[in-house]
PDB file of N, CA and C in Angstrom:
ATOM      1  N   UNK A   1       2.820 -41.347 -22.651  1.00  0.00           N
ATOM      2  CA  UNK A   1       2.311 -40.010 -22.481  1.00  0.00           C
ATOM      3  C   UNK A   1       3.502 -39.043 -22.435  1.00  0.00           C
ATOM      4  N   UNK A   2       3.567 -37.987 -23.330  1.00  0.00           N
ATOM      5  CA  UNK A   2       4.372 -37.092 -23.548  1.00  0.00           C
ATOM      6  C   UNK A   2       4.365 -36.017 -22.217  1.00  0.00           C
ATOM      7  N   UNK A   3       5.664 -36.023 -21.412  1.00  0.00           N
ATOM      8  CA  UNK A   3       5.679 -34.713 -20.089  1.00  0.00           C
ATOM      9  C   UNK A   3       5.487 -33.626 -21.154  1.00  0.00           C
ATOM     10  N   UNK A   4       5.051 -33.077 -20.173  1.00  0.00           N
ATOM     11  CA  UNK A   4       4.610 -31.523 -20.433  1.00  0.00           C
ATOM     12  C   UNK A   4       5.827 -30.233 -19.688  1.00  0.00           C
ATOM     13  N   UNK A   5       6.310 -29.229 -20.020  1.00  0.00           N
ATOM     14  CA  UNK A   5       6.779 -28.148 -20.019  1.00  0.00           C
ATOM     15  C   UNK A   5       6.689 -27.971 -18.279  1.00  0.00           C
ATOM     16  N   UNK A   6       5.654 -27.927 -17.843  1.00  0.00           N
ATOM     17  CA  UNK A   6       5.081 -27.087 -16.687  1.00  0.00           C
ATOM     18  C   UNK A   6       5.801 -28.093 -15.377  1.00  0.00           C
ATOM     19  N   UNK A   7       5.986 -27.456 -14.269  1.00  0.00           N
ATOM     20  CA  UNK A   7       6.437 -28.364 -13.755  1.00  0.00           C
ATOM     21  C   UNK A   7       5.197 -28.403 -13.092  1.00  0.00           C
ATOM     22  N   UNK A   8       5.258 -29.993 -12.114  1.00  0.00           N
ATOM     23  CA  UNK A   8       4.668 -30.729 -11.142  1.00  0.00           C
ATOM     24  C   UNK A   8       4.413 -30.134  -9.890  1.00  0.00           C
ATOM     25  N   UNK A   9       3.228 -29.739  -9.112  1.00  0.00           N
ATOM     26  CA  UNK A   9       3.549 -29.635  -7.756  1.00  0.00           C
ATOM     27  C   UNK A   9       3.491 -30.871  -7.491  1.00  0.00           C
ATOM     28  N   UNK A  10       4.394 -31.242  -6.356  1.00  0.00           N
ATOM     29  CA  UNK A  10       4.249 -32.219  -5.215  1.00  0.00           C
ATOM     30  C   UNK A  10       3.744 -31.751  -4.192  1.00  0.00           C
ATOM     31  N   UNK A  11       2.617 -32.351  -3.563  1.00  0.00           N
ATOM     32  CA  UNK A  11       2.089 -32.273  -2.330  1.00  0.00           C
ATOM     33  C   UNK A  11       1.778 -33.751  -1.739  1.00  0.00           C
ATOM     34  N   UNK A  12       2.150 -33.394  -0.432  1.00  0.00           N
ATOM     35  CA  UNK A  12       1.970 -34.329   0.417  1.00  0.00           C
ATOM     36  C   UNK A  12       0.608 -35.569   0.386  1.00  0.00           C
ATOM     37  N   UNK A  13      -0.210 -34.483   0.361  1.00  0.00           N
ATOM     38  CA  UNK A  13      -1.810 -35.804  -0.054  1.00  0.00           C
ATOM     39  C   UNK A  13      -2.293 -35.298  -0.883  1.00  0.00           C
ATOM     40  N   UNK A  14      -2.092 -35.931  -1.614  1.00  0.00           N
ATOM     41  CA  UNK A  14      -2.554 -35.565  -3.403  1.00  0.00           C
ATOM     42  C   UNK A  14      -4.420 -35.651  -3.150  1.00  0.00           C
ATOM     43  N   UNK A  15      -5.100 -34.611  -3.863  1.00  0.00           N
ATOM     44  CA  UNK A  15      -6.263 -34.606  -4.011  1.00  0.00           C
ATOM     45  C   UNK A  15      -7.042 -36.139  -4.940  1.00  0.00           C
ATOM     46  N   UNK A  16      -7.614 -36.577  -4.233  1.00  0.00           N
ATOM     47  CA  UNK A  16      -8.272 -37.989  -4.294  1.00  0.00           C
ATOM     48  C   UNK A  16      -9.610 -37.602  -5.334  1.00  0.00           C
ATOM     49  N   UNK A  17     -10.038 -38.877  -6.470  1.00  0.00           N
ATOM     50  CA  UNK A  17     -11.069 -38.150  -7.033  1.00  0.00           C
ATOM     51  C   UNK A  17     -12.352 -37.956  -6.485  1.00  0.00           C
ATOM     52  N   UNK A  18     -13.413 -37.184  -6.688  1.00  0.00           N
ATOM     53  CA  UNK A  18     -14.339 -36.439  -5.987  1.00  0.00           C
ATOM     54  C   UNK A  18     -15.614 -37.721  -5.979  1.00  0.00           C
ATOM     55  N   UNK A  19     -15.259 -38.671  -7.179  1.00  0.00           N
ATOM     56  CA  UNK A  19     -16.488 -39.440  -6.988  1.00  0.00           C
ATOM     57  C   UNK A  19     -15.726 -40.371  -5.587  1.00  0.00           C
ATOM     58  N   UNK A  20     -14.630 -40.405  -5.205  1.00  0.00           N
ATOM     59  CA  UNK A  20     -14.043 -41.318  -4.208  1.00  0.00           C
ATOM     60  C   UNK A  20     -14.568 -40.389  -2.582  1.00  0.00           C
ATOM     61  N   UNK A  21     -15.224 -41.685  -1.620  1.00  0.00           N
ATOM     62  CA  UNK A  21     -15.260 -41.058  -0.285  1.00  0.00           C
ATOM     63  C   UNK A  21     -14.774 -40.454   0.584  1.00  0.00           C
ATOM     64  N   UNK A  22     -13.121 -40.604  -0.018  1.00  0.00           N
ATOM     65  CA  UNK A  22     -11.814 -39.862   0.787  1.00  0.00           C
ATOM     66  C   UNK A  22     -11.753 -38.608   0.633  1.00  0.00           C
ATOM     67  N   UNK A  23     -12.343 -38.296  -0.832  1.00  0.00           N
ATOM     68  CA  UNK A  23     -12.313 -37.033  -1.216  1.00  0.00           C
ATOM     69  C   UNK A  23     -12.921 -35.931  -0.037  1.00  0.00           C
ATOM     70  N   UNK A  24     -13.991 -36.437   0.496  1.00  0.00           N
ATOM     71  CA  UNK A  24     -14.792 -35.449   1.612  1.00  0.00           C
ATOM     72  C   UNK A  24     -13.814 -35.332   2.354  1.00  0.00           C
ATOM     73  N   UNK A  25     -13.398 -36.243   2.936  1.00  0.00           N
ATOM     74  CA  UNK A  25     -12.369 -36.301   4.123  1.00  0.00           C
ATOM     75  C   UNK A  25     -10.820 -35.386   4.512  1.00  0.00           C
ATOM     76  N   UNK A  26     -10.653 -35.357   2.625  1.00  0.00           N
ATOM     77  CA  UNK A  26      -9.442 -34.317   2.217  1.00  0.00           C
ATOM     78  C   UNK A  26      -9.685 -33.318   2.246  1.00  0.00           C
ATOM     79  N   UNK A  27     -11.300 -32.870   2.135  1.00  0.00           N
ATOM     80  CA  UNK A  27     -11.968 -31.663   1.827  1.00  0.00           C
ATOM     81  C   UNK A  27     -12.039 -30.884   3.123  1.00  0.00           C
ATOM     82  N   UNK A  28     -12.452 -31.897   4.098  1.00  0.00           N
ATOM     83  CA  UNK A  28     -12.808 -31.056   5.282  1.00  0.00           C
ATOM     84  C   UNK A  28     -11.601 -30.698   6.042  1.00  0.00           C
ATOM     85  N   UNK A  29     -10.466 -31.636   5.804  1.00  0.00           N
ATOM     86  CA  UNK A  29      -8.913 -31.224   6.272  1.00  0.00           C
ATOM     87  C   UNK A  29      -8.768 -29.924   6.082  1.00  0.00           C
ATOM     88  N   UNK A  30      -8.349 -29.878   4.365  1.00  0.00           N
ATOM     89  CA  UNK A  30      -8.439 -28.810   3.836  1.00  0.00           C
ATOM     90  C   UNK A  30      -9.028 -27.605   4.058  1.00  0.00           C
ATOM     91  N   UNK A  31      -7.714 -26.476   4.235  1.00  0.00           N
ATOM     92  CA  UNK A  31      -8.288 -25.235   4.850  1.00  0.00           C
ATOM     93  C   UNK A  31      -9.533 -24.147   4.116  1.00  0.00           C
ATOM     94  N   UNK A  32      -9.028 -24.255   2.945  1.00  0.00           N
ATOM     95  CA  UNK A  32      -9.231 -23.353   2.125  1.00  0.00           C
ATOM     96  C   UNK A  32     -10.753 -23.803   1.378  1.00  0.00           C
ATOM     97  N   UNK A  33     -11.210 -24.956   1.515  1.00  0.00           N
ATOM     98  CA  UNK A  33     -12.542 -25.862   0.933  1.00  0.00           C
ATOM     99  C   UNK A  33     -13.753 -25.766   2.333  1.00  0.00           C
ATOM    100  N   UNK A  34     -14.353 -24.885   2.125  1.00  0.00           N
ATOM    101  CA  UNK A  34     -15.947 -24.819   3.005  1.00  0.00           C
ATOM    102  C   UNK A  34     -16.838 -25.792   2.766  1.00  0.00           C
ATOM    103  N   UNK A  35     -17.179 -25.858   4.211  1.00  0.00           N
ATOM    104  CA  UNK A  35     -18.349 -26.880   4.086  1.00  0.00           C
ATOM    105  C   UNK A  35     -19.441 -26.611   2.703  1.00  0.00           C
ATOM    106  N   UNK A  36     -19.856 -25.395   2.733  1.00  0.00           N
ATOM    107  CA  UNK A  36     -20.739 -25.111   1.025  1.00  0.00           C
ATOM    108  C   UNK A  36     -20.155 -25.748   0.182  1.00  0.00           C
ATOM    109  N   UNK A  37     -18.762 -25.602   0.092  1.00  0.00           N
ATOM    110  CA  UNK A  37     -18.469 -25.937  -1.534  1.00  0.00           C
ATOM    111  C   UNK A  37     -18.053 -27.575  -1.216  1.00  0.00           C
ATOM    112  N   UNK A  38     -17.797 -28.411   0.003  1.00  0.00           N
ATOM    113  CA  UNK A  38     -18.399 -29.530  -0.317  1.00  0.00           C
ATOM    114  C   UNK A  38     -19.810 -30.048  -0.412  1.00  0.00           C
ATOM    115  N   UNK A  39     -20.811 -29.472  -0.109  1.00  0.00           N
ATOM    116  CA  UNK A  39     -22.404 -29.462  -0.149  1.00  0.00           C
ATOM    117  C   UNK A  39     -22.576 -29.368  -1.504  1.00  0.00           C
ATOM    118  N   UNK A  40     -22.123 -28.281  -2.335  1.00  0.00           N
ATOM    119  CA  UNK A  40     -22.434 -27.856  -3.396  1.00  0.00           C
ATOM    120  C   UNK A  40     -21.309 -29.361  -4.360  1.00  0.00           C
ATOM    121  N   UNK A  41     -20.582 -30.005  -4.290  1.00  0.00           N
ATOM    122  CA  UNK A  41     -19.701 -30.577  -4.978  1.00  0.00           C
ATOM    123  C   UNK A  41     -20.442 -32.493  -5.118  1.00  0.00           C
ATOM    124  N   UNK A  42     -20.859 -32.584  -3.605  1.00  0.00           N
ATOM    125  CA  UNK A  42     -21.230 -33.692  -3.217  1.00  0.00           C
ATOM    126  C   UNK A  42     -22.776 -34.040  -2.800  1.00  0.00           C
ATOM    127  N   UNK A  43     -22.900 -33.223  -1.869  1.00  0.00           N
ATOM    128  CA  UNK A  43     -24.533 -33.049  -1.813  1.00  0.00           C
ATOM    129  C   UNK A  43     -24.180 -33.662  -0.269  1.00  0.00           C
ATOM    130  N   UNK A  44     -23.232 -33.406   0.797  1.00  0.00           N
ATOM    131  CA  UNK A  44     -23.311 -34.063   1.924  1.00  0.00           C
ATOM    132  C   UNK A  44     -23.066 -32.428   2.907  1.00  0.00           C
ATOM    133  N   UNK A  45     -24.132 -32.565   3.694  1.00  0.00           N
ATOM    134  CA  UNK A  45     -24.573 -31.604   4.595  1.00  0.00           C
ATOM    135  C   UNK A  45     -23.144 -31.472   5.529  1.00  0.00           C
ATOM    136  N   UNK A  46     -23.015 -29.893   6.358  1.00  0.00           N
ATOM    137  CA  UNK A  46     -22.129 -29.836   7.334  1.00  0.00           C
ATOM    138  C   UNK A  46     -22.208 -31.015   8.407  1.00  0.00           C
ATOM    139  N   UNK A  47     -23.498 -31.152   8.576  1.00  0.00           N
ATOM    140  CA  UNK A  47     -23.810 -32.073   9.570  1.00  0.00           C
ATOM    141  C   UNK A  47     -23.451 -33.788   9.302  1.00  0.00           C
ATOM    142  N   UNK A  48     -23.589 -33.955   8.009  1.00  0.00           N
ATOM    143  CA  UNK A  48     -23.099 -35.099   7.354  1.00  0.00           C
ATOM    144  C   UNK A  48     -21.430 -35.571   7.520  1.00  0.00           C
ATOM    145  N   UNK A  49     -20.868 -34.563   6.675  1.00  0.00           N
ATOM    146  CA  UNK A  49     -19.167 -34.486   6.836  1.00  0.00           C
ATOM    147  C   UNK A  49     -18.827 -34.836   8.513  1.00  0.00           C
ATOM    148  N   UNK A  50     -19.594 -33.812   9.716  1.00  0.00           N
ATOM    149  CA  UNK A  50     -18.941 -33.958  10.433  1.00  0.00           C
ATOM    150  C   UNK A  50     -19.221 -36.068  11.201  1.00  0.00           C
ATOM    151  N   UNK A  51     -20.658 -36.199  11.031  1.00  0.00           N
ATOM    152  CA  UNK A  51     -20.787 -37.954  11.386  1.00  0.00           C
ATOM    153  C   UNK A  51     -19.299 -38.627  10.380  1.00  0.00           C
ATOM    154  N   UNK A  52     -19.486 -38.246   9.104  1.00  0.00           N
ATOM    155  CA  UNK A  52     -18.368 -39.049   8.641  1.00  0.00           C
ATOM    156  C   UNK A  52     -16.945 -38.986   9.077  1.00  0.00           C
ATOM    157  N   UNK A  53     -16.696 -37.688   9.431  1.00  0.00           N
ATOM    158  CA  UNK A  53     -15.095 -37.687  10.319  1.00  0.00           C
ATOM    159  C   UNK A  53     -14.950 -38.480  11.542  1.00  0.00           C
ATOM    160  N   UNK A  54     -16.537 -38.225  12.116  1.00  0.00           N
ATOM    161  CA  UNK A  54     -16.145 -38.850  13.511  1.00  0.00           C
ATOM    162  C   UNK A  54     -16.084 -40.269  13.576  1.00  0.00           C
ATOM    163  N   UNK A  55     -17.014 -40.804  12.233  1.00  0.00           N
ATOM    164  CA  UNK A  55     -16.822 -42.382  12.432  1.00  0.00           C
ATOM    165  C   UNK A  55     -15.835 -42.830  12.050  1.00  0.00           C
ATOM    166  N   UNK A  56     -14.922 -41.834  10.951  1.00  0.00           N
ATOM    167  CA  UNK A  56     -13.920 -42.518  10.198  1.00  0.00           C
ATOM    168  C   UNK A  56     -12.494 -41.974  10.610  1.00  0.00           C
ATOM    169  N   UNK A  57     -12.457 -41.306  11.529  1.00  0.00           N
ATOM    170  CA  UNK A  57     -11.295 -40.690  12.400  1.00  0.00           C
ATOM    171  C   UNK A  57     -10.899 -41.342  13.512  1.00  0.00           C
ATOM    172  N   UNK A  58      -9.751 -41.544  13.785  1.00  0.00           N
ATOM    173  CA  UNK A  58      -9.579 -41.604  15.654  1.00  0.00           C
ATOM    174  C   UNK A  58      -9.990 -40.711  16.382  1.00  0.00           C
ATOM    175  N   UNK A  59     -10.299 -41.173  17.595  1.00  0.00           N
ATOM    176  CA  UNK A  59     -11.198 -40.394  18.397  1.00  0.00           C
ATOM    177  C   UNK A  59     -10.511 -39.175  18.872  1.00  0.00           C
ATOM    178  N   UNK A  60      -8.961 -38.657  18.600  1.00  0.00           N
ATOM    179  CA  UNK A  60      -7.833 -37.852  18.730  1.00  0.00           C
ATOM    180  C   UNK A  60      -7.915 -37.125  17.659  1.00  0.00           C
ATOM    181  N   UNK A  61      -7.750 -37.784  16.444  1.00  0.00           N
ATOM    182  CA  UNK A  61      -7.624 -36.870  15.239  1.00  0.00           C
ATOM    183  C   UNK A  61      -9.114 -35.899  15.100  1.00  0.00           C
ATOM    184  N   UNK A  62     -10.144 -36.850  15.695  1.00  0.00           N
ATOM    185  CA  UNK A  62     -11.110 -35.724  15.028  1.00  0.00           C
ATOM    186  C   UNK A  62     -11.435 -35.126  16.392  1.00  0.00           C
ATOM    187  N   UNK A  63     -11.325 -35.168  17.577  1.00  0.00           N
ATOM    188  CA  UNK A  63     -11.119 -34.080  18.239  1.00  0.00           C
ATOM    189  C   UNK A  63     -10.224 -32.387  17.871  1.00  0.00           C
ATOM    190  N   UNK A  64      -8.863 -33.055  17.056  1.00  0.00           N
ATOM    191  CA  UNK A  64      -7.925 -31.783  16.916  1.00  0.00           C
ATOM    192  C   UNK A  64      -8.752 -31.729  15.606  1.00  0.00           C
ATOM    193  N   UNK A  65      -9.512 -32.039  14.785  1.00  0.00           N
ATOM    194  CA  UNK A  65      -9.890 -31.738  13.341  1.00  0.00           C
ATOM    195  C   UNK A  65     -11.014 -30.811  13.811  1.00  0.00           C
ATOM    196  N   UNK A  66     -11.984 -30.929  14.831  1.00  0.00           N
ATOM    197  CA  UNK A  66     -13.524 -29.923  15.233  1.00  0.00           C
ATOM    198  C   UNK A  66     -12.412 -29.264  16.116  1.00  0.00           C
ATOM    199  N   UNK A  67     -11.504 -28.827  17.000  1.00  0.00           N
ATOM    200  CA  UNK A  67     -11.079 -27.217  17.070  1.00  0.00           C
ATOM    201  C   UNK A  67     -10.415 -27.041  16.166  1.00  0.00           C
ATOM    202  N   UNK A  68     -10.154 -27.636  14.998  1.00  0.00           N
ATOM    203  CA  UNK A  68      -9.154 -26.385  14.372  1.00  0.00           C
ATOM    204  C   UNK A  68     -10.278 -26.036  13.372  1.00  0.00           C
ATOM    205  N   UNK A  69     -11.591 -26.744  12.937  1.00  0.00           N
ATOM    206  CA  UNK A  69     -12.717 -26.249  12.552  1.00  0.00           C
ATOM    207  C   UNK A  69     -13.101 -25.009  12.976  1.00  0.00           C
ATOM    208  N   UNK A  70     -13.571 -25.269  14.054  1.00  0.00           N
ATOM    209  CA  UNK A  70     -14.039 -24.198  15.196  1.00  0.00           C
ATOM    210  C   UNK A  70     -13.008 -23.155  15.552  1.00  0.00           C
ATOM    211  N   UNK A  71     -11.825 -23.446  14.834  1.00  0.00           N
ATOM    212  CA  UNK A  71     -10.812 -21.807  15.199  1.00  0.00           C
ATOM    213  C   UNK A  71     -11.097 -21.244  13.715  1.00  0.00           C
ATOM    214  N   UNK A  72     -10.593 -21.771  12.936  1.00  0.00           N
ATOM    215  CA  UNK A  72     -10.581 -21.105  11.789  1.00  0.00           C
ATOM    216  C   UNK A  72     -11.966 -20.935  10.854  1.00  0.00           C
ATOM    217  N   UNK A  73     -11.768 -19.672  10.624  1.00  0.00           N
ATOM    218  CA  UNK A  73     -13.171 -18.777  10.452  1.00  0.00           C
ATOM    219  C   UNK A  73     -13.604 -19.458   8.599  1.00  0.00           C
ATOM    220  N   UNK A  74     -12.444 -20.102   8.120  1.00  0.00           N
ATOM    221  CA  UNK A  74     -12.542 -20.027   6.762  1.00  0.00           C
ATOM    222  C   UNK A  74     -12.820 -21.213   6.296  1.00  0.00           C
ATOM    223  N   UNK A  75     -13.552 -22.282   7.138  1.00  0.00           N
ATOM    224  CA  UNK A  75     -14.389 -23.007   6.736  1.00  0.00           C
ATOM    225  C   UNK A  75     -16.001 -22.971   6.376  1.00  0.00           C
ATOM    226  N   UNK A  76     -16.489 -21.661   7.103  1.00  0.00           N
ATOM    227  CA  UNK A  76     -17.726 -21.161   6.697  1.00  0.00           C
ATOM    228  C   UNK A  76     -17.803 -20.455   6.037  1.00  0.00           C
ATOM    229  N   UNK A  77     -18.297 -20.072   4.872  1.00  0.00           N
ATOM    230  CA  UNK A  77     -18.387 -19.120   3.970  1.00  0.00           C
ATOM    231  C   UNK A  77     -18.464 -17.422   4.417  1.00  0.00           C
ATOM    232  N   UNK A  78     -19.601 -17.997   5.076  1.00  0.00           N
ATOM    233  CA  UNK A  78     -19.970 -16.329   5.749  1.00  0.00           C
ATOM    234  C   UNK A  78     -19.085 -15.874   6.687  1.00  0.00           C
ATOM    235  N   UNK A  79     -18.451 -16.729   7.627  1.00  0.00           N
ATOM    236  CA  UNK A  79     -17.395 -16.275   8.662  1.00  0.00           C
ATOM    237  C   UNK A  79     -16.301 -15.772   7.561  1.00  0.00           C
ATOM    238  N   UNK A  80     -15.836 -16.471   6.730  1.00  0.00           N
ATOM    239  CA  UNK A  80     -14.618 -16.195   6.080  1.00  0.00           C
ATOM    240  C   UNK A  80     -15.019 -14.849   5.447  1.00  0.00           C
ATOM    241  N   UNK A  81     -16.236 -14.911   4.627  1.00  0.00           N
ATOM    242  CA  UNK A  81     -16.585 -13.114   4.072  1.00  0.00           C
ATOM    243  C   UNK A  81     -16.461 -11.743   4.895  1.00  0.00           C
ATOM    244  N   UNK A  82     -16.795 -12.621   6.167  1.00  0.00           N
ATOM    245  CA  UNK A  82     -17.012 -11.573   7.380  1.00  0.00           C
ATOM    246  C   UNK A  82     -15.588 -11.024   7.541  1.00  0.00           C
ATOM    247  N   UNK A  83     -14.735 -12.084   8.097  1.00  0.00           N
ATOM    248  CA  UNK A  83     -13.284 -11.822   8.018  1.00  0.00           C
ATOM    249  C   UNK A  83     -12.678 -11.162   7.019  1.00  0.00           C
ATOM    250  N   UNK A  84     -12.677 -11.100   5.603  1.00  0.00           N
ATOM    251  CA  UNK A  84     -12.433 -10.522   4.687  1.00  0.00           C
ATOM    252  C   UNK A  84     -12.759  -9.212   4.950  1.00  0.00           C
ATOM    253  N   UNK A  85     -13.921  -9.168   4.911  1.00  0.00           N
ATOM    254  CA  UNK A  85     -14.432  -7.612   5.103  1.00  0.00           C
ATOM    255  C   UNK A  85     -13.625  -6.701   6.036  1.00  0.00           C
ATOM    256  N   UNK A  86     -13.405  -7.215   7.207  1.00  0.00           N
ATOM    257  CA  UNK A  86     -12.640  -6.550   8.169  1.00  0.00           C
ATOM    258  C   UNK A  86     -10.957  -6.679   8.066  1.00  0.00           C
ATOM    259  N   UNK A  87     -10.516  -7.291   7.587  1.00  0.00           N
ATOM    260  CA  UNK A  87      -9.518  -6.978   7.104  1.00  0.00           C
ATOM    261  C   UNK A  87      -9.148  -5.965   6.559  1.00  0.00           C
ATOM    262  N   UNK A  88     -10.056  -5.448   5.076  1.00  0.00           N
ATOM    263  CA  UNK A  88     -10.194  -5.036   4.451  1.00  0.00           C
ATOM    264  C   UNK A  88     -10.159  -3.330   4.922  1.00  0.00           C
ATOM    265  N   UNK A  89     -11.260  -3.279   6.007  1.00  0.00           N
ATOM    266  CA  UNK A  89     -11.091  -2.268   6.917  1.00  0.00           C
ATOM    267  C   UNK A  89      -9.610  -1.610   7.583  1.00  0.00           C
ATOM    268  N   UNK A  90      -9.297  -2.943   8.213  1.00  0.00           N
ATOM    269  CA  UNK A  90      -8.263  -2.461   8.592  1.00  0.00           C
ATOM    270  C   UNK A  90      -7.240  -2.030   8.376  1.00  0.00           C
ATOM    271  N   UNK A  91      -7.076  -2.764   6.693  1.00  0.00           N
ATOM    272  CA  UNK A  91      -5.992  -2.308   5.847  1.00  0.00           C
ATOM    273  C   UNK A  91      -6.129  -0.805   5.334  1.00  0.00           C
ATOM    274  N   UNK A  92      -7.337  -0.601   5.061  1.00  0.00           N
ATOM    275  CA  UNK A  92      -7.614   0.712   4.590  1.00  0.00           C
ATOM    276  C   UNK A  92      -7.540   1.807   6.065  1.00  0.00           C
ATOM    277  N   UNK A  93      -7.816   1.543   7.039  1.00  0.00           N
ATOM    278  CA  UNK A  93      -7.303   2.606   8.327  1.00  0.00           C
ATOM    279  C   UNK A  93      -5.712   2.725   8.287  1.00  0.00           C
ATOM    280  N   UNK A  94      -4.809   1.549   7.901  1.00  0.00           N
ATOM    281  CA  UNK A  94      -3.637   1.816   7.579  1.00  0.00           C
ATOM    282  C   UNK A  94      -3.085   2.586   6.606  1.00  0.00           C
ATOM    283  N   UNK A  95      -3.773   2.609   5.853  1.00  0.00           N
ATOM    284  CA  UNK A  95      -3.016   3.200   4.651  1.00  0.00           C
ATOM    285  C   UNK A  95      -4.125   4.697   4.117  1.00  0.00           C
TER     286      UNK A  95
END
């Protein structure tokens, strides 16, 4: 196979393929991937993902994995829109 021009990112945990079970698991790590768009990708409910972390986590890791859920707004779609919005606000009172 001929390299290509572009370079490589390296990242630490390479995205796993989506038909693979790990994939959820990377997903829900992952900041920037909402529970919707794993629902919409996989067909496994918020409520689903979270049984699968807890069975397949240490009982440590997925403790720190549901608060940093529960801090950050940008795993829910609508929290994250919400947040946007007000940002948005605020930037514009600045300027």
């Amino acid at each position: 196979m001929k390299k290509s021009n572009r370079p490589e990112t390296r990242v630490k945990n390479k995205e796993p393929e989506i038909s693979d079970p790990d994939w959820i698991i990377w997903a829900a790590w992952a900041d920037r991937i909402t529970f919707e768009e794993i629902y919409e990708k996989t067909g496994q409910k918020e409520a689903d993902v979270i049984k699968l972390m807890r069975g397949t986590l240490k009982a440590r890791s997925f403790k720190i994995w549901r608060e940093r859920v529960n801090k950050k707004s940008i795993k829910n779609r609508k929290k994250f829109e919400a947040k946007r919005k007000e940002l948005k606000v605020k930037q514009s009172d600045i300027f």
